[in-house]
Protein backbone atom coordinates (compact mmCIF):
# COMPACT_ATOMS: atom_id res chain seq x y z
CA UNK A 1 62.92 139.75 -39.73
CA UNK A 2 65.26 142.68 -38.08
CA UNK A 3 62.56 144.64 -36.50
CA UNK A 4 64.02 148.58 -35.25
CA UNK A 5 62.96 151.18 -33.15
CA UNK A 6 63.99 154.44 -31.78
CA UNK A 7 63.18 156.27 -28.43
CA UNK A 8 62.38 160.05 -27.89
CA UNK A 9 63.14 161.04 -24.36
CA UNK A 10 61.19 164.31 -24.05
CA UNK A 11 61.44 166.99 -21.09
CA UNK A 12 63.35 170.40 -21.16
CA UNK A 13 64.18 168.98 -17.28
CA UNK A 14 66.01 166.32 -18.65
CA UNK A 15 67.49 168.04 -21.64
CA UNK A 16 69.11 170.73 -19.05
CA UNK A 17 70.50 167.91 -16.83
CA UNK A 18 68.47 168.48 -13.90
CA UNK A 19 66.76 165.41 -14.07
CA UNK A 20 68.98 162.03 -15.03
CA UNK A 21 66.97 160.09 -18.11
CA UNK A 22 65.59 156.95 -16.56
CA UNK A 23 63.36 156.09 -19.29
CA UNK A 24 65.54 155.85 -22.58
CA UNK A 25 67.79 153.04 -21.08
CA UNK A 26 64.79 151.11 -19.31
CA UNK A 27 62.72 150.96 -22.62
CA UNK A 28 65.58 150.12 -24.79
CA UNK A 29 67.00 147.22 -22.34
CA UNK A 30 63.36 145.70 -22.60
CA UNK A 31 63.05 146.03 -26.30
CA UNK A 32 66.38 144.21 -27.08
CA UNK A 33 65.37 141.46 -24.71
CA UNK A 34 62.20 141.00 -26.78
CA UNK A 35 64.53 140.84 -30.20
CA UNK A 36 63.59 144.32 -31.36
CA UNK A 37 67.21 146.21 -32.14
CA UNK A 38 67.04 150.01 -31.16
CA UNK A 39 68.93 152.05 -33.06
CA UNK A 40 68.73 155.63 -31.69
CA UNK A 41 67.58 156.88 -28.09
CA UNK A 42 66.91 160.92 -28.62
CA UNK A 43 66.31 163.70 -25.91
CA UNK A 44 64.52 166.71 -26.78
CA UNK A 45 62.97 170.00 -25.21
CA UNK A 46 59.52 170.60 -24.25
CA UNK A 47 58.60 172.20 -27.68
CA UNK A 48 56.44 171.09 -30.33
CA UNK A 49 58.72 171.80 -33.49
CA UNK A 50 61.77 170.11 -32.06
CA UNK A 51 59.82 166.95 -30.99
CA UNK A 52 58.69 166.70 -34.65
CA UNK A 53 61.54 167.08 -35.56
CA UNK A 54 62.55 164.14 -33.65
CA UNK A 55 60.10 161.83 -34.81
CA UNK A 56 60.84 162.78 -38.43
CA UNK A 57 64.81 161.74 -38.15
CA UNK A 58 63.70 158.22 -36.68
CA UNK A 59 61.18 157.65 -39.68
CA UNK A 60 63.83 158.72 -42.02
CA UNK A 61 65.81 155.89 -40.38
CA UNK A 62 63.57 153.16 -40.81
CA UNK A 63 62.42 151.76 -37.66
CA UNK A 64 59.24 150.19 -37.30
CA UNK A 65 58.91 151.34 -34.18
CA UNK A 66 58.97 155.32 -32.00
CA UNK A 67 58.07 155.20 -28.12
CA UNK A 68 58.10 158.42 -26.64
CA UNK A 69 57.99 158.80 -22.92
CA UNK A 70 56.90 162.08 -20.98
CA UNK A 71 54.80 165.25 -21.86
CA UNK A 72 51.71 163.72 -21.16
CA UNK A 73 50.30 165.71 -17.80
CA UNK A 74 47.87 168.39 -17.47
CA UNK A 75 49.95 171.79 -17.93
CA UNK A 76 51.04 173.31 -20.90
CA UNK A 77 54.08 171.88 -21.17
CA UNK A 78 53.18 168.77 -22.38
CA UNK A 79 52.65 168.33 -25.95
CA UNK A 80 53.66 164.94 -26.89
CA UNK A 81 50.05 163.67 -27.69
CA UNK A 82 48.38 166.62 -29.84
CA UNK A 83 52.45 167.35 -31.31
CA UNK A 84 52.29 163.30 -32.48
CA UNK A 85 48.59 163.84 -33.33
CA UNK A 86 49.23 166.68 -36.04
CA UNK A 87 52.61 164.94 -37.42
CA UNK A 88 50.55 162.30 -37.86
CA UNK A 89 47.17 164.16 -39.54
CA UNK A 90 45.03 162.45 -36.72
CA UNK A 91 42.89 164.65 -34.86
CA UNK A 92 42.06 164.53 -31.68
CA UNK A 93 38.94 163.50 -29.64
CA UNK A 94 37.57 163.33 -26.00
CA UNK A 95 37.19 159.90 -25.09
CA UNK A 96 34.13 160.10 -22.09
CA UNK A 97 35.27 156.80 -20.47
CA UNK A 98 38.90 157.70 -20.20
CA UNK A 99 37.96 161.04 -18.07
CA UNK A 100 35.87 159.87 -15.77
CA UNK A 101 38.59 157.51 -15.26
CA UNK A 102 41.27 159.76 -14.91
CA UNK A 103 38.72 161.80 -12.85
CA UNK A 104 38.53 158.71 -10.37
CA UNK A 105 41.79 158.91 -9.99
CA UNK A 106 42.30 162.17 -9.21
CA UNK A 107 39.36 162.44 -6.86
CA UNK A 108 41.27 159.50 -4.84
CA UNK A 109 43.87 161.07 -4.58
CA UNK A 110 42.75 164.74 -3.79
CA UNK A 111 40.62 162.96 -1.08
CA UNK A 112 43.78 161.04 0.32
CA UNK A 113 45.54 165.16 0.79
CA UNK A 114 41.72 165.88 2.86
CA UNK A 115 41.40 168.24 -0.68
CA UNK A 116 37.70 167.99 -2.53
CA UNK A 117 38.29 171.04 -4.53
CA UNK A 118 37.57 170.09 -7.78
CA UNK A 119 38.19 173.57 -9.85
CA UNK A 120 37.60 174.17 -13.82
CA UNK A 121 41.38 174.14 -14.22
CA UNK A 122 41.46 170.84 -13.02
CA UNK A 123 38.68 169.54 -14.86
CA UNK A 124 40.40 170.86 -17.85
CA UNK A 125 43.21 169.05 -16.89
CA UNK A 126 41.93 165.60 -16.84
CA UNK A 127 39.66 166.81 -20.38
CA UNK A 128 43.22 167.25 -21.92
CA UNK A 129 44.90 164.10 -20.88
CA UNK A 130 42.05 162.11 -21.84
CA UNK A 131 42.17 163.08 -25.48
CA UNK A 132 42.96 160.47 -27.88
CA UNK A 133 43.77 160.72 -31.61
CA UNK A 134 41.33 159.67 -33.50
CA UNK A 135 42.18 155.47 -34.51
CA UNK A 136 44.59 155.24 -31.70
CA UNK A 137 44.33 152.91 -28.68
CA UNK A 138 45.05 154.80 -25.06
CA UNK A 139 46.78 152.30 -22.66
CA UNK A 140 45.48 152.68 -18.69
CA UNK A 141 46.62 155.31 -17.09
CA UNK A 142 48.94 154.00 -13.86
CA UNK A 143 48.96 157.66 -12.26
CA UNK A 144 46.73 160.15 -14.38
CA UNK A 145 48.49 160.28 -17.77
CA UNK A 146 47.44 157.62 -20.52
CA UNK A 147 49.61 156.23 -22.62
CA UNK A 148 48.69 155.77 -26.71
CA UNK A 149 49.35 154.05 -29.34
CA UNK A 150 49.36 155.53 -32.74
CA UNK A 151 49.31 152.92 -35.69
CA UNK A 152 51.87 153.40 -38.60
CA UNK A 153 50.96 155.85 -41.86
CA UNK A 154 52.64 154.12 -44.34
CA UNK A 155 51.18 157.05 -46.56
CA UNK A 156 53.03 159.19 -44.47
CA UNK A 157 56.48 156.79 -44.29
CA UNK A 158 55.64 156.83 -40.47
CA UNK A 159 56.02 154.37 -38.22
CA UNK A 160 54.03 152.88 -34.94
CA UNK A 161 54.08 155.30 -32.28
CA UNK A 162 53.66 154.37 -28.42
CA UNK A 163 53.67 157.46 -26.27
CA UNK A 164 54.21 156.56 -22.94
CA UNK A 165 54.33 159.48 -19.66
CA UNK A 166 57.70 160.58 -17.84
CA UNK A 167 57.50 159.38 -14.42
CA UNK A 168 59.57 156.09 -14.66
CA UNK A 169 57.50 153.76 -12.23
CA UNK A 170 54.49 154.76 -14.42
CA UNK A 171 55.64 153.72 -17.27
CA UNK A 172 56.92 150.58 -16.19
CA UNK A 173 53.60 149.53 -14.56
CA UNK A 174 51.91 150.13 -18.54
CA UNK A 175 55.28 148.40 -19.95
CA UNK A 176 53.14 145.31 -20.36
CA UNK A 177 49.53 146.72 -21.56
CA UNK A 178 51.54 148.65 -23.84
CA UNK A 179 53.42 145.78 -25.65
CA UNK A 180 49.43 144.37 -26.12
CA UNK A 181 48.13 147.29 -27.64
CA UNK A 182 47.13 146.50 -31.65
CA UNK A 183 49.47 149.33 -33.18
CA UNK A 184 52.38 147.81 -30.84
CA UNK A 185 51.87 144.01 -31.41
CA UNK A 186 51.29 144.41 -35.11
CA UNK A 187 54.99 145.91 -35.11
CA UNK A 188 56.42 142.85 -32.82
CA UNK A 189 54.89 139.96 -34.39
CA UNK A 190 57.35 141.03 -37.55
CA UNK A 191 60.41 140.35 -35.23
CA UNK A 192 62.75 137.80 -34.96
CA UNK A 193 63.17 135.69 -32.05
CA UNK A 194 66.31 136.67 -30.23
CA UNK A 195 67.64 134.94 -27.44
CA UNK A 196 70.41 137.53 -24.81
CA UNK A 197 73.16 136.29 -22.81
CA UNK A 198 75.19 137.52 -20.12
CA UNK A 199 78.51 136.58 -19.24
CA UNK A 200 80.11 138.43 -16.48
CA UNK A 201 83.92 139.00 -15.25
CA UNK A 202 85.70 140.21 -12.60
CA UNK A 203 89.61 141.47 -12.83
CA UNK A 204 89.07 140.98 -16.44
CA UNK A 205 90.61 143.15 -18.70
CA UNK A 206 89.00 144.46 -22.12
CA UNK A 207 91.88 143.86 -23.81
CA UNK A 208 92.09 139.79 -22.76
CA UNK A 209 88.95 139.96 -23.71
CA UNK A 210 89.02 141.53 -27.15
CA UNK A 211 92.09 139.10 -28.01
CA UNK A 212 89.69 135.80 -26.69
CA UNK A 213 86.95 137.10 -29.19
CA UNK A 214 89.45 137.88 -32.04
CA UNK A 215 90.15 133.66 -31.39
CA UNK A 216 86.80 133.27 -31.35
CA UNK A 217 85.71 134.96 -35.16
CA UNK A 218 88.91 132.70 -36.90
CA UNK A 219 88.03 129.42 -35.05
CA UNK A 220 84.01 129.15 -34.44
CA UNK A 221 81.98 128.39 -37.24
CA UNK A 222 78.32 130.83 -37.17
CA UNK A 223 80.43 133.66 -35.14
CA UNK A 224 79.47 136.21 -37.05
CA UNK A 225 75.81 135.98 -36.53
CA UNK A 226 76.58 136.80 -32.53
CA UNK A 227 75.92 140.58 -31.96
CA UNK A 228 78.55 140.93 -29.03
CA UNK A 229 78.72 144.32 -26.94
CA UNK A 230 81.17 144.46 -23.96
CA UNK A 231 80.95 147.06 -20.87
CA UNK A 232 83.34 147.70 -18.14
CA UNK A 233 81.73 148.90 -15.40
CA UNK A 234 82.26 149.58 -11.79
CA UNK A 235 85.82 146.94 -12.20
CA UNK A 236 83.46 144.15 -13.75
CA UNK A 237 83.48 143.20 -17.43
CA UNK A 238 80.14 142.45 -19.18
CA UNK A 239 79.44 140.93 -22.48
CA UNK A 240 75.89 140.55 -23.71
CA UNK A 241 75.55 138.41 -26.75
CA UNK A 242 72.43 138.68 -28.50
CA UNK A 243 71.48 135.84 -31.25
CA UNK A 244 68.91 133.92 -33.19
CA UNK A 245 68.09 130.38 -32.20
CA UNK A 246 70.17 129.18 -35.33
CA UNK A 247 73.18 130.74 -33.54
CA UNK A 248 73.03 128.65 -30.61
CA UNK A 249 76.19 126.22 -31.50
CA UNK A 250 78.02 129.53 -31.98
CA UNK A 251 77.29 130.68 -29.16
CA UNK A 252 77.88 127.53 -27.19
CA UNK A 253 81.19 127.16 -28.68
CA UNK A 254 82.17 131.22 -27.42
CA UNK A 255 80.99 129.77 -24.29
CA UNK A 256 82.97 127.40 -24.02
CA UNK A 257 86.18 129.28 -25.00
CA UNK A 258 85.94 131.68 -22.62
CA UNK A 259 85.91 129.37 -19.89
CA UNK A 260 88.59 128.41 -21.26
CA UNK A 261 90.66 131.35 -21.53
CA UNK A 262 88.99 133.41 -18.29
CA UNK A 263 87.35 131.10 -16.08
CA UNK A 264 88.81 131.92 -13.06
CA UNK A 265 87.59 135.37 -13.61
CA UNK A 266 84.13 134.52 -14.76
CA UNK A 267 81.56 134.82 -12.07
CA UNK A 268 78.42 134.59 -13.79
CA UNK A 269 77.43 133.03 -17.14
CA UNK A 270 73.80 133.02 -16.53
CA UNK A 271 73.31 136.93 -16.31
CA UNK A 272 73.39 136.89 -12.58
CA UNK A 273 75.24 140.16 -10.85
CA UNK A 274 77.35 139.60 -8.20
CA UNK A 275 74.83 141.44 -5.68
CA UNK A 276 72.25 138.28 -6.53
CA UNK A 277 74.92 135.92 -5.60
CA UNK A 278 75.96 137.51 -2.66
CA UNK A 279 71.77 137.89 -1.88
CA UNK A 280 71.53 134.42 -2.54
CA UNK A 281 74.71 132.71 -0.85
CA UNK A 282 73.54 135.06 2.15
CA UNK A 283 70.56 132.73 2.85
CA UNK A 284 70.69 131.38 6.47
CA UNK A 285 73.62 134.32 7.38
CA UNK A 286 73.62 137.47 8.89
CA UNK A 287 75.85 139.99 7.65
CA UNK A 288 77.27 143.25 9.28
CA UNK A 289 79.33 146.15 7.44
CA UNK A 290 82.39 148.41 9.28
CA UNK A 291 82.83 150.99 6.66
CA UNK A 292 85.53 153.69 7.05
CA UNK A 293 86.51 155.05 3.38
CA UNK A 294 83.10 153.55 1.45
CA UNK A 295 81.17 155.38 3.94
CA UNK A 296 77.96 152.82 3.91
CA UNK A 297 77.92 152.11 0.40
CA UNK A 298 78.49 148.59 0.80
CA UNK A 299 75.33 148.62 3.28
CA UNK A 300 73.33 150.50 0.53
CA UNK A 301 74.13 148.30 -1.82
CA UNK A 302 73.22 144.89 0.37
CA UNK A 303 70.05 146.84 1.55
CA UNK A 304 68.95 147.83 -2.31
CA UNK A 305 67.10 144.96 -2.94
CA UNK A 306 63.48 143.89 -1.37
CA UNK A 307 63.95 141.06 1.52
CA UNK A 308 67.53 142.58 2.82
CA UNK A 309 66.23 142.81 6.03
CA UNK A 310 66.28 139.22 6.15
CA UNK A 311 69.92 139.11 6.76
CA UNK A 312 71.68 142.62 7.16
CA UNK A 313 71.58 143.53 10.75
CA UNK A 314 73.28 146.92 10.60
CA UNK A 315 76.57 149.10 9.44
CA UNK A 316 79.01 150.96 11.54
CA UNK A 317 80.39 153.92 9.19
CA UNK A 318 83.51 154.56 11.47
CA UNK A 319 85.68 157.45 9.68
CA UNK A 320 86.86 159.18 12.31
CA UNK A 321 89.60 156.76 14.31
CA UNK A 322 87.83 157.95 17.73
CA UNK A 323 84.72 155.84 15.99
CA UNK A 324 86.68 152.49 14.87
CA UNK A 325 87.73 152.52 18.72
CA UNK A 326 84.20 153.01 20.75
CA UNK A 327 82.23 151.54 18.21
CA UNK A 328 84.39 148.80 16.74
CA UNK A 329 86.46 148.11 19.46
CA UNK A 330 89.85 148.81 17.62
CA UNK A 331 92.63 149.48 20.44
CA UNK A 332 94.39 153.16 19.94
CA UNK A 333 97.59 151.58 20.09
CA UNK A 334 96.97 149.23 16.89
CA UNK A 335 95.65 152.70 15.07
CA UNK A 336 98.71 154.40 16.36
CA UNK A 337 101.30 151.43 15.48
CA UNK A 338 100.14 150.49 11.85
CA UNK A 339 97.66 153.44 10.60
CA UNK A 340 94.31 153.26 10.40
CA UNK A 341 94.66 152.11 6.41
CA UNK A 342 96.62 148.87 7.39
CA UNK A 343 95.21 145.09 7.24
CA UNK A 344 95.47 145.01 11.08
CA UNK A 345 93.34 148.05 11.45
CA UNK A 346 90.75 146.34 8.84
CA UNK A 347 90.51 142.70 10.82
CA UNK A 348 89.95 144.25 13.94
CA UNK A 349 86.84 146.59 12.18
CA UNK A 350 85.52 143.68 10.72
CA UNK A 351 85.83 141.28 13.95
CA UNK A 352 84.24 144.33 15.89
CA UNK A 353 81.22 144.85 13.62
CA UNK A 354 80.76 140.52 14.28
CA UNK A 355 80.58 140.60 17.71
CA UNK A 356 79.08 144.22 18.13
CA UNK A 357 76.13 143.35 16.25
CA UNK A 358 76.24 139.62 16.57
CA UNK A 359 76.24 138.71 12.71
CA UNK A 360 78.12 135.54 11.57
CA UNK A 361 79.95 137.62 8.60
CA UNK A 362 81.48 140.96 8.46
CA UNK A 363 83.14 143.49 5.83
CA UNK A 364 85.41 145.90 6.50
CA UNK A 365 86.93 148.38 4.31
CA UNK A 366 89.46 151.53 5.48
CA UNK A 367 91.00 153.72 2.44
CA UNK A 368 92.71 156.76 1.58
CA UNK A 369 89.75 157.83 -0.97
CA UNK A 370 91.86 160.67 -1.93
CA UNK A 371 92.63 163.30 -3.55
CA UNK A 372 94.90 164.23 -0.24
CA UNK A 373 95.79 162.34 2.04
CA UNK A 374 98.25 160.07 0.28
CA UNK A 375 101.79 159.21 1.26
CA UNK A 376 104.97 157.20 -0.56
CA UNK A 377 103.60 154.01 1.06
CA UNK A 378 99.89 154.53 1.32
CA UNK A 379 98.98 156.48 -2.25
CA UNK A 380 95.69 157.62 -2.28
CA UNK A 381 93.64 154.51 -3.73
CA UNK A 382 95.22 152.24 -1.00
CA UNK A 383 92.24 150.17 0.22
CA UNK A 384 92.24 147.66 3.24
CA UNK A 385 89.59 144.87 3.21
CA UNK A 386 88.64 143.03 6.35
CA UNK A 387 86.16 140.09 6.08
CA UNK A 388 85.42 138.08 9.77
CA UNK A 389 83.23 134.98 9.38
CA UNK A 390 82.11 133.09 12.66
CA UNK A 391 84.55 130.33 13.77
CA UNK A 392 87.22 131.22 10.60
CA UNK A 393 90.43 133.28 10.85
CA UNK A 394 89.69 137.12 9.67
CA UNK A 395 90.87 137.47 5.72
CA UNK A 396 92.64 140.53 4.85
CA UNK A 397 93.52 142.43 1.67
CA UNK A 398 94.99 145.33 0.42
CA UNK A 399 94.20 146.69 -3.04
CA UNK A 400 95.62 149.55 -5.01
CA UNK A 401 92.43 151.30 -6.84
CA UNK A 402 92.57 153.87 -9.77
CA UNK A 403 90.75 157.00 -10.41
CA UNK A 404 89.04 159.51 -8.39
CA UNK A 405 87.62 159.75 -5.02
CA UNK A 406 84.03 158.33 -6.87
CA UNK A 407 85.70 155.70 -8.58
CA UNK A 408 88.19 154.98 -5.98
CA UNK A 409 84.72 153.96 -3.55
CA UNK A 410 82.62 152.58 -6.17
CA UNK A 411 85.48 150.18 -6.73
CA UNK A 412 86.07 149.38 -3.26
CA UNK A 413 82.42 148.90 -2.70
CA UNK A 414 82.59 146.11 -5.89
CA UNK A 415 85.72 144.39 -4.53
CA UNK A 416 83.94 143.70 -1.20
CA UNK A 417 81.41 142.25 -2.98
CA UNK A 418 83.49 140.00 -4.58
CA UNK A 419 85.02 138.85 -1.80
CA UNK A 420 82.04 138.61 0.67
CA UNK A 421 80.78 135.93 -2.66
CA UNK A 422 84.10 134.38 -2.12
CA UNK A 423 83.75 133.92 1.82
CA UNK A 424 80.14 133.27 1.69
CA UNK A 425 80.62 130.25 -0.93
CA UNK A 426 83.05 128.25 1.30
CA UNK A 427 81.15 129.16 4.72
CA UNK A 428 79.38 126.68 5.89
CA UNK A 429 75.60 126.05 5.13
CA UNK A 430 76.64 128.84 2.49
CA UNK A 431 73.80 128.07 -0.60
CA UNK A 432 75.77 127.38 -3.72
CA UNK A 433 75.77 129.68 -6.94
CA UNK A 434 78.19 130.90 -9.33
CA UNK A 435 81.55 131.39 -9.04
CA UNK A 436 82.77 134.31 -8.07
């Protein structure tokens, strides 16, 4: 059975734009993993009428399923329980072992800040977070705000309800008490299994793409039972397929013919990103950036994940050409002769940052990010890669990127990736993985 929900982002913050919505993606990636198809995520203002108002459109669409995150702290502003409550004619009552919980918490904290102070308005505080609608389930607060879980009203035509608080890494820690509350797991044992996979290309084009899967629905017997998105971001092409075990020839077959068609610009058929496979194929290496035009991204992005340390020794951001010569080591003259956006100017960054900070790989990059700055034989989104591995001759390339500055060094940033998988999977002692 085709279980459905919808999410209601609330938070006037967010509505303005001040504050990017973390939550509505998150929970909607988890709940398609599970097998549970959302079909609407909503953002609304911190106001009562309008979140109702909210809630009422996703009933009217049928899903089995509403998770609400934010509006659950302490101040005025947040509505979300007693606004669900009254939609859902459930009133509201103190639950004794919840406060001093939430008190606990607080008192932690406060004590943490040398602050003891425990005022009315506080305690009034923690009183309103700590009430519950009456035949709801609250969910363990991970900072001070509960979570709850409001059974459907089929009397009503409304459906489960999980209200959940804004602060994304609280309401990933409940992710998993939430999915066990009664009102929640009475909603997912309906649902189908679904398996998700993830096939991922570089230098693919949509278009190739769409005409492989065109091939695919006349040839392949069960293809229309695949639910098949595509996504092209950051120069990489992404295509989730999402089907029921019964599907799994189908799916196997689409496989099959896109390695056919694309595999030399698959690089990942088993959902991995090319930042795992670089993390992974790094095991054993150290790795050094000399960044001119990506100004450290490429070090931000091989330092974003837990256990980095283990093999990035350090970046040089040398924009300035005064910087690729102290710090890099790049002679004037080679600057002078070729530019500092040439393939020359890129080897000698990258063989600098190897022997400057004693790593056995390093990337270079040196672009004209643009908008000025551009001539008839360097445009602006003329990029020069450097990569320097230990004991190998320095590999060079020029690429000719589209878009704006942004896109110009996000692009850069996922081409070096790319080709630090490619060096780092014929290095040797290099730990195998995907293609790339």
């Amino acid at each position: 059975m085709t279980v459905r929900a919808g999410v209601v982002v609330t938070g006037t913050e967010v509505l303005a734009g001040r504050v990017t919505d973390r939550n509505g993606p998150w929970v909607a990636q988890r709940l398609l993993e599970m097998g549970v198809d959302v079909a609407h995520i909503t953002v609304c203002g911190d106001r009562p009428d309008d979140l109702t108002a909210q809630v009422r459109f996703l009933a009217d669409q049928r899903v089995d399923l509403i998770v609400t995150t934010g509006g659950l702290g302490p101040t005025a502003d947040d509505l979300t329980v007693p606004t669900v409550a009254a939609l859902y004619g459930r009133e509201l009552t103190l639950d004794a072992e919840l406060e001093d919980r939430i008190h606990a918490i607080v008192k932690r904290w406060r004590s943490r800040m040398s602050s003891t102070v425990d005022s009315e308005p506080l305690r009034a505080g923690i009183r309103k977070q700590a009430m519950v609608p009456l035949g709801a389930q609250s969910i363990s607060p991970t900072g001070t705000a509960p979570g709850v879980a409001i059974p459907a009203d089929d009397s009503r035509s409304l459906p489960a309800v999980l209200i959940l608080p804004g602060p994304p890494r609280e309401l990933q820690a409940m992710w998993s008490e939430a999915l066990d509350s009664g009102p929640v797991a009475a909603v997912l044992a309906r649902r189908t299994q679904m398996r998700q996979d993830t096939i991922r290309g570089y230098r693919l084009s949509e278009a190739d793409l769409a005409a492989t899967l065109r091939t695919a629905e006349s040839e392949i017997a069960g293809f229309g039972d695949l639910e098949i998105t595509t996504c092209l971001s950051r120069g990489e092409l992404e295509m989730v397929t999402r089907y029921a075990e019964s599907a799994r020839t189908a799916y196997t077959d689409l496989e099959r013919l896109i390695d056919k068609e694309h595999g030399t610009q698959v690089f990942s058929t088993d959902g991995s990103t090319i930042d795992d496979i670089v993390a992974n194929r790094l095991s054993g290496h150290r790795i050094a950036t000399a960044e001119s035009c990506t100004g450290g991204m490429i070090a931000a992005r091989l330092t974003d994940r837990a256990g980095s340390s283990a093999y990035v020794i350090g970046a040089v951001v040398s924009y300035a050409n005064e910087a690729k010569t102290g710090l890099l080591d790049v002679p004037a003259d080679v600057i002078d002769r070729h530019g500092a956006v040439s393939e020359p100017v890129a080897a000698l960054m990258a063989e600098g940052a190897l022997k400057r900070l004693n790593v056995d790989i390093a990337v270079s990059t040196s672009g004209v990010a643009g908008p000025g700055g551009g001539t008839e034989t360097k445009p602006v989104g003329t990029v020069c890669f450097g990569i320097a591995v230990a004991g190998h001759p320095t590999v060079t390339r020029t690429l000719h990127l589209p878009g704006d500055r942004a896109s110009m060094r996000a692009l850069s940033t996922t081409a070096a990736m790319h080709m630090l998988a490619d060096a780092l999977g014929s290095a040797p002692g290099a730990v195998d993985g995907s293609d790339a």
